[in-house]
Each structure stands twice: as C-alpha cells, then as structure tokens.
C-alpha atoms as a PDB file:
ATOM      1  CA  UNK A   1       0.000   0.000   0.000  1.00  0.00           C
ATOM      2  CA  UNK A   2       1.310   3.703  -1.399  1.00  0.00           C
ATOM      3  CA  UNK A   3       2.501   6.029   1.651  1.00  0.00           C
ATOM      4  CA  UNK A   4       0.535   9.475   1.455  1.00  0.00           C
ATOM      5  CA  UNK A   5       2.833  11.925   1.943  1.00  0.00           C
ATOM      6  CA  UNK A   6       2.155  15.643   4.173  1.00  0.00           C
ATOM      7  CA  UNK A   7       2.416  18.407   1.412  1.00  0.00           C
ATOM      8  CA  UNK A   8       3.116  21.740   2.385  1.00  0.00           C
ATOM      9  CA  UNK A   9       0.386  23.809   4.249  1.00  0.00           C
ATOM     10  CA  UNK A  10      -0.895  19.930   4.750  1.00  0.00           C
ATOM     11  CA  UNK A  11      -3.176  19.097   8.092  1.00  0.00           C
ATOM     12  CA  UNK A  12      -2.499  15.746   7.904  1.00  0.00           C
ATOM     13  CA  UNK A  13      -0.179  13.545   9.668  1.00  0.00           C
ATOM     14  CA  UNK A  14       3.180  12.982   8.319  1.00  0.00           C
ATOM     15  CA  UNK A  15       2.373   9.845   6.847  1.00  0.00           C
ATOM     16  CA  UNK A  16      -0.894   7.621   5.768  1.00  0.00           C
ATOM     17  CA  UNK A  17      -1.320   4.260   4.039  1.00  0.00           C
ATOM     18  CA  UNK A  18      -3.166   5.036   0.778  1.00  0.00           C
ATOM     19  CA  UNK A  19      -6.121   3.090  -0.467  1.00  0.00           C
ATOM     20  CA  UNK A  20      -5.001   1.747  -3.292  1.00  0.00           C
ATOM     21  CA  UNK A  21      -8.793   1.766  -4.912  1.00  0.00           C
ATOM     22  CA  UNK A  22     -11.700   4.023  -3.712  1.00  0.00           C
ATOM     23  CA  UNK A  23     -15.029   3.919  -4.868  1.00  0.00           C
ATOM     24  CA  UNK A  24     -17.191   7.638  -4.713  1.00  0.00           C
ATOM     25  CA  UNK A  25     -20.860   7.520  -4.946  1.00  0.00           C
ATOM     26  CA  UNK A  26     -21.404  11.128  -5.687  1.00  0.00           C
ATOM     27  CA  UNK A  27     -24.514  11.974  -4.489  1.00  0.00           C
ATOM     28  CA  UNK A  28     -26.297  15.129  -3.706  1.00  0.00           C
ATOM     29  CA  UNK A  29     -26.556  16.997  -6.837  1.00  0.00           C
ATOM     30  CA  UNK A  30     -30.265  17.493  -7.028  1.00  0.00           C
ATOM     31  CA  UNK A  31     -30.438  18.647  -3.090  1.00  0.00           C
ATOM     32  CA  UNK A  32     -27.754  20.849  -3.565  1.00  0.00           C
ATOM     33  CA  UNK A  33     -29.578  22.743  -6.057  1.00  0.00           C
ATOM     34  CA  UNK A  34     -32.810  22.658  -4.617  1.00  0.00           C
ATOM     35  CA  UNK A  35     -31.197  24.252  -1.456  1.00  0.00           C
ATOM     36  CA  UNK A  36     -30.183  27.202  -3.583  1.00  0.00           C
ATOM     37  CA  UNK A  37     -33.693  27.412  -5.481  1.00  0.00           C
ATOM     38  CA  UNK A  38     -31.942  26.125  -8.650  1.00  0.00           C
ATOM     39  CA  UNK A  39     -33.029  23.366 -11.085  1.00  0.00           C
ATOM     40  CA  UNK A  40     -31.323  19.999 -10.184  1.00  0.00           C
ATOM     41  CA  UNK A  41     -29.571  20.150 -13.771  1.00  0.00           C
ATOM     42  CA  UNK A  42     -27.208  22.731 -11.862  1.00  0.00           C
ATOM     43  CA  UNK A  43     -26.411  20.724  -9.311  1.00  0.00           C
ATOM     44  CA  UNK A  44     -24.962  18.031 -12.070  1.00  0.00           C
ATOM     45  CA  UNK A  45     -22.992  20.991 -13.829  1.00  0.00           C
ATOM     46  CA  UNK A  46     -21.927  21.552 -10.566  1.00  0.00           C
ATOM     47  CA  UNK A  47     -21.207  17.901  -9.568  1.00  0.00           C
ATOM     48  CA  UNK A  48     -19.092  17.399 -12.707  1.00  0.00           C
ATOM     49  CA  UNK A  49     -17.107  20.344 -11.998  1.00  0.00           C
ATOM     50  CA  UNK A  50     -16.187  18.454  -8.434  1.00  0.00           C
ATOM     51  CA  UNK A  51     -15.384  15.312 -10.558  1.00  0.00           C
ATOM     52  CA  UNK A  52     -13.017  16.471 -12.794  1.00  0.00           C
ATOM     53  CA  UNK A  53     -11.220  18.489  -9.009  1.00  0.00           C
ATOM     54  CA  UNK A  54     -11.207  14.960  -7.197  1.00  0.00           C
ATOM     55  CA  UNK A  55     -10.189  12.942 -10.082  1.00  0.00           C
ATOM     56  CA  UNK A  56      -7.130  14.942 -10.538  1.00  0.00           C
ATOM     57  CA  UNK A  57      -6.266  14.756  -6.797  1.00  0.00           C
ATOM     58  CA  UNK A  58      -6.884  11.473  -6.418  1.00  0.00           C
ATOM     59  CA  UNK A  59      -4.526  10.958  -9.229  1.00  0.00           C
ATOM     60  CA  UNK A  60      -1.964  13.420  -7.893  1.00  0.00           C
ATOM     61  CA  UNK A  61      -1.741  11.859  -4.588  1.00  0.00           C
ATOM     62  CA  UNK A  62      -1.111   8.259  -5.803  1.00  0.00           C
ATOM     63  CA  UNK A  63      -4.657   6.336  -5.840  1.00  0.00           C
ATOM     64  CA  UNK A  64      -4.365   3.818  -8.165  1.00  0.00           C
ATOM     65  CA  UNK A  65      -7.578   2.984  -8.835  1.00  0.00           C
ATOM     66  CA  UNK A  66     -10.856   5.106  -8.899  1.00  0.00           C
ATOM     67  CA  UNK A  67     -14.428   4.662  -9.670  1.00  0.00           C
ATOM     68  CA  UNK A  68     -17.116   6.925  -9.471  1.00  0.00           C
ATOM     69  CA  UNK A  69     -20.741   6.281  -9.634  1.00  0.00           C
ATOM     70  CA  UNK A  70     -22.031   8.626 -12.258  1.00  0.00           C
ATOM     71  CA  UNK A  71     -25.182   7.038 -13.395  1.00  0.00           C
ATOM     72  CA  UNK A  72     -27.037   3.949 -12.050  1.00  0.00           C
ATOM     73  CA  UNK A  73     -29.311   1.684 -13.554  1.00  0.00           C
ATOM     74  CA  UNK A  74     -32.470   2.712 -11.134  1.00  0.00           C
ATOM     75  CA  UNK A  75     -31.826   6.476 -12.661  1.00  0.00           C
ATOM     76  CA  UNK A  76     -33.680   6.331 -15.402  1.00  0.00           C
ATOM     77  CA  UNK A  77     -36.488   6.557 -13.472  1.00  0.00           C
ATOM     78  CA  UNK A  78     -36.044  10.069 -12.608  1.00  0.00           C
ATOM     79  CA  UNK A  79     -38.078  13.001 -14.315  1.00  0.00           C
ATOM     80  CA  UNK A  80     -37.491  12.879 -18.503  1.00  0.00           C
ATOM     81  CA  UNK A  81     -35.945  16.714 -18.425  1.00  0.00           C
ATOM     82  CA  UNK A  82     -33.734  15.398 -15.752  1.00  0.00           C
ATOM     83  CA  UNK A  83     -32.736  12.727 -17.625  1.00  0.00           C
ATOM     84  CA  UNK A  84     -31.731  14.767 -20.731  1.00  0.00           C
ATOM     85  CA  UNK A  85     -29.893  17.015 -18.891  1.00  0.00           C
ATOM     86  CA  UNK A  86     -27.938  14.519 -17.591  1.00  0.00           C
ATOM     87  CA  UNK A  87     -27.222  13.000 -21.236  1.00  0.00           C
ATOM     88  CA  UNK A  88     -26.634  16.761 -22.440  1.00  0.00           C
ATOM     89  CA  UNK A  89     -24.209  16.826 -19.795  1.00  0.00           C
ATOM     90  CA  UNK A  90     -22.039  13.636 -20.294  1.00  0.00           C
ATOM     91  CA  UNK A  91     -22.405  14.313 -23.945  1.00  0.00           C
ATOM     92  CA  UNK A  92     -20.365  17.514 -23.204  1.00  0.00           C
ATOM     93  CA  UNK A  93     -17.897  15.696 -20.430  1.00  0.00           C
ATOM     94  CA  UNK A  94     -16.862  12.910 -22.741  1.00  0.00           C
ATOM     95  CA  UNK A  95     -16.128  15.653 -25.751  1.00  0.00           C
ATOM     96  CA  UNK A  96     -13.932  17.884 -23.509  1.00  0.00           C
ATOM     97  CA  UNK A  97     -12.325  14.602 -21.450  1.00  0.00           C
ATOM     98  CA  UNK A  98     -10.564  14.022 -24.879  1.00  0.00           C
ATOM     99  CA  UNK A  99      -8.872  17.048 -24.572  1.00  0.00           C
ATOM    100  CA  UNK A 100      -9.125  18.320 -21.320  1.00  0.00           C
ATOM    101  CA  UNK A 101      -7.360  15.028 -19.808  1.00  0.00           C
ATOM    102  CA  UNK A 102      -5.203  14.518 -22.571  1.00  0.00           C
ATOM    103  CA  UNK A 103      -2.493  15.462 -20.546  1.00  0.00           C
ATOM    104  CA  UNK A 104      -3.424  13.261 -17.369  1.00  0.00           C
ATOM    105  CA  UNK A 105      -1.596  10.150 -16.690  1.00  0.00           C
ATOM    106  CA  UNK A 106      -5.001   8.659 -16.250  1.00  0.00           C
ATOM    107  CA  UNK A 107      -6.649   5.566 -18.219  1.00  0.00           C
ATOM    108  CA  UNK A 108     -10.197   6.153 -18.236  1.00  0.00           C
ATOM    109  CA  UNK A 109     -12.461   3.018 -18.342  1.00  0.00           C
ATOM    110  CA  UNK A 110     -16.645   2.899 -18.085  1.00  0.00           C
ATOM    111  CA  UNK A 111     -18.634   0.173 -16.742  1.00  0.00           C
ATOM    112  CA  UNK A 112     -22.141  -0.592 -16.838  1.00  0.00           C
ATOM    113  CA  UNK A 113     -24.003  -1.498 -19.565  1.00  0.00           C
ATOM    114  CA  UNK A 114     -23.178   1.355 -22.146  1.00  0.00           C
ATOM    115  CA  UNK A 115     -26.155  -0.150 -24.557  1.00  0.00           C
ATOM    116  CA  UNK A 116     -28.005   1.533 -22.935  1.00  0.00           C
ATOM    117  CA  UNK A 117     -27.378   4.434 -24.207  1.00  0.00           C
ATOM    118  CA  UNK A 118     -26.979   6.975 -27.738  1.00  0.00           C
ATOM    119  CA  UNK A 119     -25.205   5.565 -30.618  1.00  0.00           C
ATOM    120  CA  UNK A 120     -22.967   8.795 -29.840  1.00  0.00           C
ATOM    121  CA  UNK A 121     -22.375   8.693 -26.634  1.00  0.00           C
ATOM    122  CA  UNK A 122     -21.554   4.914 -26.848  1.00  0.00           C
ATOM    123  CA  UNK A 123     -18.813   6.090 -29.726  1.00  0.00           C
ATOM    124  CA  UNK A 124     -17.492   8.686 -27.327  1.00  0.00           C
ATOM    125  CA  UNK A 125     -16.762   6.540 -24.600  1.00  0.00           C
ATOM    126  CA  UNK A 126     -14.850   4.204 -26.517  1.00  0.00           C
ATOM    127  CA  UNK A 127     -12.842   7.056 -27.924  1.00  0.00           C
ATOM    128  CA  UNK A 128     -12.028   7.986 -24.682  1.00  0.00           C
ATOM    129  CA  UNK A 129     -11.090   4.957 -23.462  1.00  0.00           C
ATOM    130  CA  UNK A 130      -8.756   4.208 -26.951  1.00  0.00           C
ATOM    131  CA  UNK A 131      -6.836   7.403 -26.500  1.00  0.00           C
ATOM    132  CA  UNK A 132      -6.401   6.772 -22.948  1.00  0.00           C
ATOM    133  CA  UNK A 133      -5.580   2.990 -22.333  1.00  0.00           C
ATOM    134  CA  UNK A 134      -1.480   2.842 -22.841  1.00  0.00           C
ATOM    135  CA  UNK A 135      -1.436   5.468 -20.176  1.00  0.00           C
ATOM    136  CA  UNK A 136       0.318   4.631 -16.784  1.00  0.00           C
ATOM    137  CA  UNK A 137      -1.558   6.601 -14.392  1.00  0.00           C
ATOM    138  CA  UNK A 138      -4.128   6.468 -12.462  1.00  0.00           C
ATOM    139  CA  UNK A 139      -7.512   4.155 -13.479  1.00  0.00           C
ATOM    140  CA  UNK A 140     -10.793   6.195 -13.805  1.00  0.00           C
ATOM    141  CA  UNK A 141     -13.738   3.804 -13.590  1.00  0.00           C
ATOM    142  CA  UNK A 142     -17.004   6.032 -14.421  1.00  0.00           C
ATOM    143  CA  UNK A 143     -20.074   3.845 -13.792  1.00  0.00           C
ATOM    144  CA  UNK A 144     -22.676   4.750 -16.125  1.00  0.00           C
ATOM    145  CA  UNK A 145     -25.751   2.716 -16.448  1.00  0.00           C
ATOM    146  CA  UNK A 146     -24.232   0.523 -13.958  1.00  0.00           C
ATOM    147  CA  UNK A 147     -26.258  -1.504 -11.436  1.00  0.00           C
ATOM    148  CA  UNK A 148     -24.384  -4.048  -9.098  1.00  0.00           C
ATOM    149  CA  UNK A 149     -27.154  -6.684  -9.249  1.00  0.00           C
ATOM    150  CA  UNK A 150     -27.723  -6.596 -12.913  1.00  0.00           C
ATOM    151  CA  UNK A 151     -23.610  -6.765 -13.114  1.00  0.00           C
ATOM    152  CA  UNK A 152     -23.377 -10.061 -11.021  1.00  0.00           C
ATOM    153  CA  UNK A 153     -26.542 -10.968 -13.242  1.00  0.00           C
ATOM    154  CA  UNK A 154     -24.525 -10.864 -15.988  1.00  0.00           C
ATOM    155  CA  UNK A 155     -21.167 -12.684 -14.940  1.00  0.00           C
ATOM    156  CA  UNK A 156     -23.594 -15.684 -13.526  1.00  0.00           C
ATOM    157  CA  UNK A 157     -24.965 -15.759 -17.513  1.00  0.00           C
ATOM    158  CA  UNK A 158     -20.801 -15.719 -18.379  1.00  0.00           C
ATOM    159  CA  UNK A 159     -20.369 -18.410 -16.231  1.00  0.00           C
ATOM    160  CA  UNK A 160     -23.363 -20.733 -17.132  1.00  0.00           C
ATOM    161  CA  UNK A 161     -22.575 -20.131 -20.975  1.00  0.00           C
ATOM    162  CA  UNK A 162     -18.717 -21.156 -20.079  1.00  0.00           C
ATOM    163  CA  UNK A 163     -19.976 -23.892 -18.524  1.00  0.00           C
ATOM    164  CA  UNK A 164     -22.620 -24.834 -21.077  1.00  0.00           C
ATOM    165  CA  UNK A 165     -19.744 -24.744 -23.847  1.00  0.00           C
ATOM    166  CA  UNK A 166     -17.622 -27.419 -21.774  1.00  0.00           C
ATOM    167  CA  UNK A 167     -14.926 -24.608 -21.407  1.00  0.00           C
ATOM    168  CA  UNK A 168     -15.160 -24.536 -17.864  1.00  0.00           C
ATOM    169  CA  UNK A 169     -15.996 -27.166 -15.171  1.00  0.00           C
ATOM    170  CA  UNK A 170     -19.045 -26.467 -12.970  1.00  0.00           C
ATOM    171  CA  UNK A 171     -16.649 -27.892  -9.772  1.00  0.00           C
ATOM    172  CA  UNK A 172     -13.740 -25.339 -11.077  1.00  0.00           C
ATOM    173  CA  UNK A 173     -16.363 -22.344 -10.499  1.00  0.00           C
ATOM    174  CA  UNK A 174     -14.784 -20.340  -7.178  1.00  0.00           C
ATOM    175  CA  UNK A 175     -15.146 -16.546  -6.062  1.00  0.00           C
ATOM    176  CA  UNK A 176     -12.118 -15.991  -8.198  1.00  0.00           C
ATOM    177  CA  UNK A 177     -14.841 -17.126 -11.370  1.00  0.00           C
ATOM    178  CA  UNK A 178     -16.981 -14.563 -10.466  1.00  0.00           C
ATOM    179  CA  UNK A 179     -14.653 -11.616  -9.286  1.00  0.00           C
ATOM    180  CA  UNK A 180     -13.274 -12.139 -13.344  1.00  0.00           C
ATOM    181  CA  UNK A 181     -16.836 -12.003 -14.992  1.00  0.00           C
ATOM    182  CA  UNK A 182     -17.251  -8.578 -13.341  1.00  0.00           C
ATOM    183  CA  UNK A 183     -16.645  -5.209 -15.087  1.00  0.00           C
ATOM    184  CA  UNK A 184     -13.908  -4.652 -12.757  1.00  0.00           C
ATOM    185  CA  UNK A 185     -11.844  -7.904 -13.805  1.00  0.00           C
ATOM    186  CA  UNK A 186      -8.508  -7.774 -13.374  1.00  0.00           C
ATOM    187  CA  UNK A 187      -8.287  -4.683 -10.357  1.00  0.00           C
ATOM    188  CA  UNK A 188      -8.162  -4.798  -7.074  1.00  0.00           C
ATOM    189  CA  UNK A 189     -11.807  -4.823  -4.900  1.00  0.00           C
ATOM    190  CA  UNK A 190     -11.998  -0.787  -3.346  1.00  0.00           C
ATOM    191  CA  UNK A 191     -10.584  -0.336  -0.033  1.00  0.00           C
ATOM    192  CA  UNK A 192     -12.204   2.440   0.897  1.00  0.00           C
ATOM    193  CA  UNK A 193     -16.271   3.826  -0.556  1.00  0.00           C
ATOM    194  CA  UNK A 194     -16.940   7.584   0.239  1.00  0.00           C
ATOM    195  CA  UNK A 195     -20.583   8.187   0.419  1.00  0.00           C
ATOM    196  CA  UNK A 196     -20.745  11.644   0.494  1.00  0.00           C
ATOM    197  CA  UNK A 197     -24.867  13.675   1.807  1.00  0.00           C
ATOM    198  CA  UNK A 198     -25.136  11.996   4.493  1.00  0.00           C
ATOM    199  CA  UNK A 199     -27.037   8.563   3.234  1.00  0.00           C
ATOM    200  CA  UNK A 200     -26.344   5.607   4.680  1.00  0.00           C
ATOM    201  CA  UNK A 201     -26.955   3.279   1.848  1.00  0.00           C
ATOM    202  CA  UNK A 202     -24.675   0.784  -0.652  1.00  0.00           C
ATOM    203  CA  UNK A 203     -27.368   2.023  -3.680  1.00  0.00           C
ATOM    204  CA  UNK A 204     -26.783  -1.176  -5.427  1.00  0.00           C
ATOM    205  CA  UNK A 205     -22.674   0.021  -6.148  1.00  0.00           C
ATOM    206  CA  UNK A 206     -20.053  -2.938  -6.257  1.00  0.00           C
ATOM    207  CA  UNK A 207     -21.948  -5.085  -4.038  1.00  0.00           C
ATOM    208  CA  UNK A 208     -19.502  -8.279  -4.691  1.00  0.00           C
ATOM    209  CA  UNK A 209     -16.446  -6.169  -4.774  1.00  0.00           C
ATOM    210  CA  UNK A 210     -17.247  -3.992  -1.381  1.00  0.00           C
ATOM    211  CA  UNK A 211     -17.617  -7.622   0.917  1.00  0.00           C
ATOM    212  CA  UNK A 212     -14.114  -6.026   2.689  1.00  0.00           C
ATOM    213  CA  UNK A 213     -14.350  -2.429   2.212  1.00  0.00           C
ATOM    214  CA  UNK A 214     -13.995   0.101   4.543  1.00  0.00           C
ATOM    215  CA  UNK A 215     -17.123   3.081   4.458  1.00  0.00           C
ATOM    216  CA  UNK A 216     -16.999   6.634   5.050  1.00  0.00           C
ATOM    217  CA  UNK A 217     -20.075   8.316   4.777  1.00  0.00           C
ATOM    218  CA  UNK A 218     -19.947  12.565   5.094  1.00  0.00           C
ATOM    219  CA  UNK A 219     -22.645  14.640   5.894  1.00  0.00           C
ATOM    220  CA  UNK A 220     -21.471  17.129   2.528  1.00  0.00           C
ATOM    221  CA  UNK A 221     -23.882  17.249  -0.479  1.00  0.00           C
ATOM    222  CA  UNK A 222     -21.337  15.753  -3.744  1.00  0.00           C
ATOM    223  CA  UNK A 223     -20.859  19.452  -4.829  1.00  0.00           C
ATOM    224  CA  UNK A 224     -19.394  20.821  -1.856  1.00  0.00           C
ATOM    225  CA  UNK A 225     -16.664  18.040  -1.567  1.00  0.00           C
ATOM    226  CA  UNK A 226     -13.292  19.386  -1.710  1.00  0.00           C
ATOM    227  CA  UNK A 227      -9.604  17.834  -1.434  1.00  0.00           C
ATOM    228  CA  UNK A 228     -10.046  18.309   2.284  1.00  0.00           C
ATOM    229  CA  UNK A 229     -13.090  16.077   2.349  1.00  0.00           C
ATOM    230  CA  UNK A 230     -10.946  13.697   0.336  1.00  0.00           C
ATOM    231  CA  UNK A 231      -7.956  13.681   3.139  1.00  0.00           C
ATOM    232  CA  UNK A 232     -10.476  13.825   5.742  1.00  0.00           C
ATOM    233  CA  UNK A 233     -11.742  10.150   4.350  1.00  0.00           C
ATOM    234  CA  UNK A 234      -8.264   8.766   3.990  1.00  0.00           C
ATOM    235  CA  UNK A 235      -6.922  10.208   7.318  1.00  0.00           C
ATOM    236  CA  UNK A 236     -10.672   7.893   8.728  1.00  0.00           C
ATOM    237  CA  UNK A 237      -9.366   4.947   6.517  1.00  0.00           C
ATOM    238  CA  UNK A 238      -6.323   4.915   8.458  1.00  0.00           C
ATOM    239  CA  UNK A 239      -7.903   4.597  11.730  1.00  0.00           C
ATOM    240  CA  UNK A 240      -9.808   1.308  11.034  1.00  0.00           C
ATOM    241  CA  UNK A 241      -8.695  -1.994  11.658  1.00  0.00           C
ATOM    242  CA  UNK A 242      -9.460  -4.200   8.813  1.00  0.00           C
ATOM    243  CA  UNK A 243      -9.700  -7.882  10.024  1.00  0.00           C
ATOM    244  CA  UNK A 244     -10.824  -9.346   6.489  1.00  0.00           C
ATOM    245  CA  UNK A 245     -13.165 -11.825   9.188  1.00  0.00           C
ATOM    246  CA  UNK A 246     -10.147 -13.168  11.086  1.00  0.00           C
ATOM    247  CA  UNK A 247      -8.907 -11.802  14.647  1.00  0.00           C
END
C-alpha cells in the first residue's frame, strides 16, 4: 500500500497508508440545487465540476484505482428533463475529457451497460477509453448505467454459458470465477467507498467487490466536496482496523 505523503500547508499527519482503490458515490446533486432554489440540472454541472477536481487529486496523490458512480441503472427513473440534462451533460464531459485530460496520466475506463445508451455517446466513450488505455496513471472507472445486481446478473450468464460450452468445469467455479466475470476484472476490490450527503446506503454500487471495504459516509452534499473532504476520508481509513473476518 502507497505512503501518502504531508504536502506543504498539509493538516495531515506525516504519513498515511493510501487506499489503493476508492469507490465515490457522488450523491447530492439534485439537493444541492434545490437548497439554492436552482433546477437539479445545476447541481450536475456543478457535480461534474467536483469530478473532474477529485479525479485529478486522487490521481496526484497516488490512488491507483478510482471509480465513481455517475449514473445507475435505477436512474432512469427520474423526471425525462432530468434525464436529458444529464445526457446533455455527459455528452459535453466525454467531448472535452478528450482534450481536457489529454495530458493526465489517467486511463479512463466505463462500466455498466453502455447499450443503454446513444449511438454517440456509446462512440465517445470508446474514444475515450482508446486514447487513454497505454497510459500509466491512475484508473478512472465512471459507472454509467451501472447496477451491481444486474452486473453479477450478468457474470452468472458468463459463467453458465462457459460452462454450457464445456470450457469450464461447474466444480472449477470459485469466487475468483466470479470476481473475473465482473466489469472490474482484473483490479483490485476498493478499499475504501466515500458516500458523500449523508445517506447511509450501498445504492446497489459494487456489491460483490465492497464484501471487505472500509465506508466513510460525510454529511457534505457531492458538490461541496473538496480535497479536504478527500484527506479527511483517507486520514478515517487509516484509523480502522481491517480484520478481512479473522482476529
């Protein structure tokens, strides 16, 4: 585990033991608005604004792997001008991303079912992920039509039709089957999920993956959440004991 390091002006203790993968679920977009008497699609603007901050700071101080729950499969549920703000708005994220964080060390990676959405946007994302995927840096998971259930859904239907095919043996099928039919295949499970507005709720995010994690839930709405908040979390992390079940 990376060593997080006191910068300058720094509140932090000299030293902490990075996470090496932290999950955000950034919630609190619509409330923050609402607070200020503004429509919820300015609390998104707002909310991306926050992501592109925290990516870059998680990046800077050494997280290797972060994913951020941008869109969920239950969202589509919300009000239809909601809904096409919210397209409007990752439409115009995924344009500027392949400029604006061209000069990031950062791969950039979506999961979730992406069929679910516009020819265009589909093409996007996989430009984004094409220019970024010899990169070094950083890993950028953006969950976008994601849903955990309907994600372990899906690696169970892997399975059976691996099974079905006589390529794999229903006796060879472990946790370590499973953990490689998920989106995330191939990373590490996240250390540490920061919840921020207060809720104290999973929301159907890496449900598998999160069996060990560590939570942090802050009572800050998603656009208010600053590097600070981001410390703050780590600087928590660092004071549990993680047992993984034993002693």
């Amino acid at each position: 585990m990376a060593i997080f390091r006191k910068r300058k002006n720094d509140a932090l203790p000299e030293e902490l033991a990075l996470p090496v993968h932290v999950g955000i679920i950034m919630d609190g977009n619509g409330r923050w608005a609402k607070k200020r008497g503004l429509p919820r699609k300015a609390g998104h603007r707002e909310g991306a604004k926050v992501f592109r901050k925290i990516t870059r700071y998680c990046a800077s101080i050494g997280i290797k792997y972060l994913t951020v729950y941008a869109f969920s499969t239950e969202n589509w549920r919300r009000p239809e001008d909601e809904i096409g703000a919210l397209m409007g708005l990752f439409k115009s994220y995924l344009e500027e991303a392949l400029s604006d964080f061209k000069d990031d060390d950062i791969v950039v990676k979506f999961i979730g079912d992406r069929t679910g959405f516009s020819p265009e946007l589909q093409a996007l994302m996989d430009d984004n992920e094409e220019i970024s995927k010899d990169r070094k840096g950083m890993v950028l998971n953006i969950a976008m039509n994601y849903g955990s259930r309907d994600e372990i859904v899906r690696a169970v239907k892997n399975i059976s039709a691996r099974v079905s095919s006589g390529e794999l043996s229903q006796d060879d099928i472990t946790a370590q089957t499973v953990s490689d039919s998920l989106y995330t295949a191939g990373q590490p499970d996240p250390d540490l999920i920061i919840r921020p507005s207060g809720e104290y709720r999973i929301s159907n995010f890496m449900l598998w993956q999160a069996a060990y994690t560590e939570f942090v839930i802050m009572n800050k709405l998603w656009p208010d959440f600053k590097e600070a908040d981001m410390d703050e979390a780590i600087q928590i992390f660092n004071q549990r004991n993680r047992r993984y079940g034993g002693v």
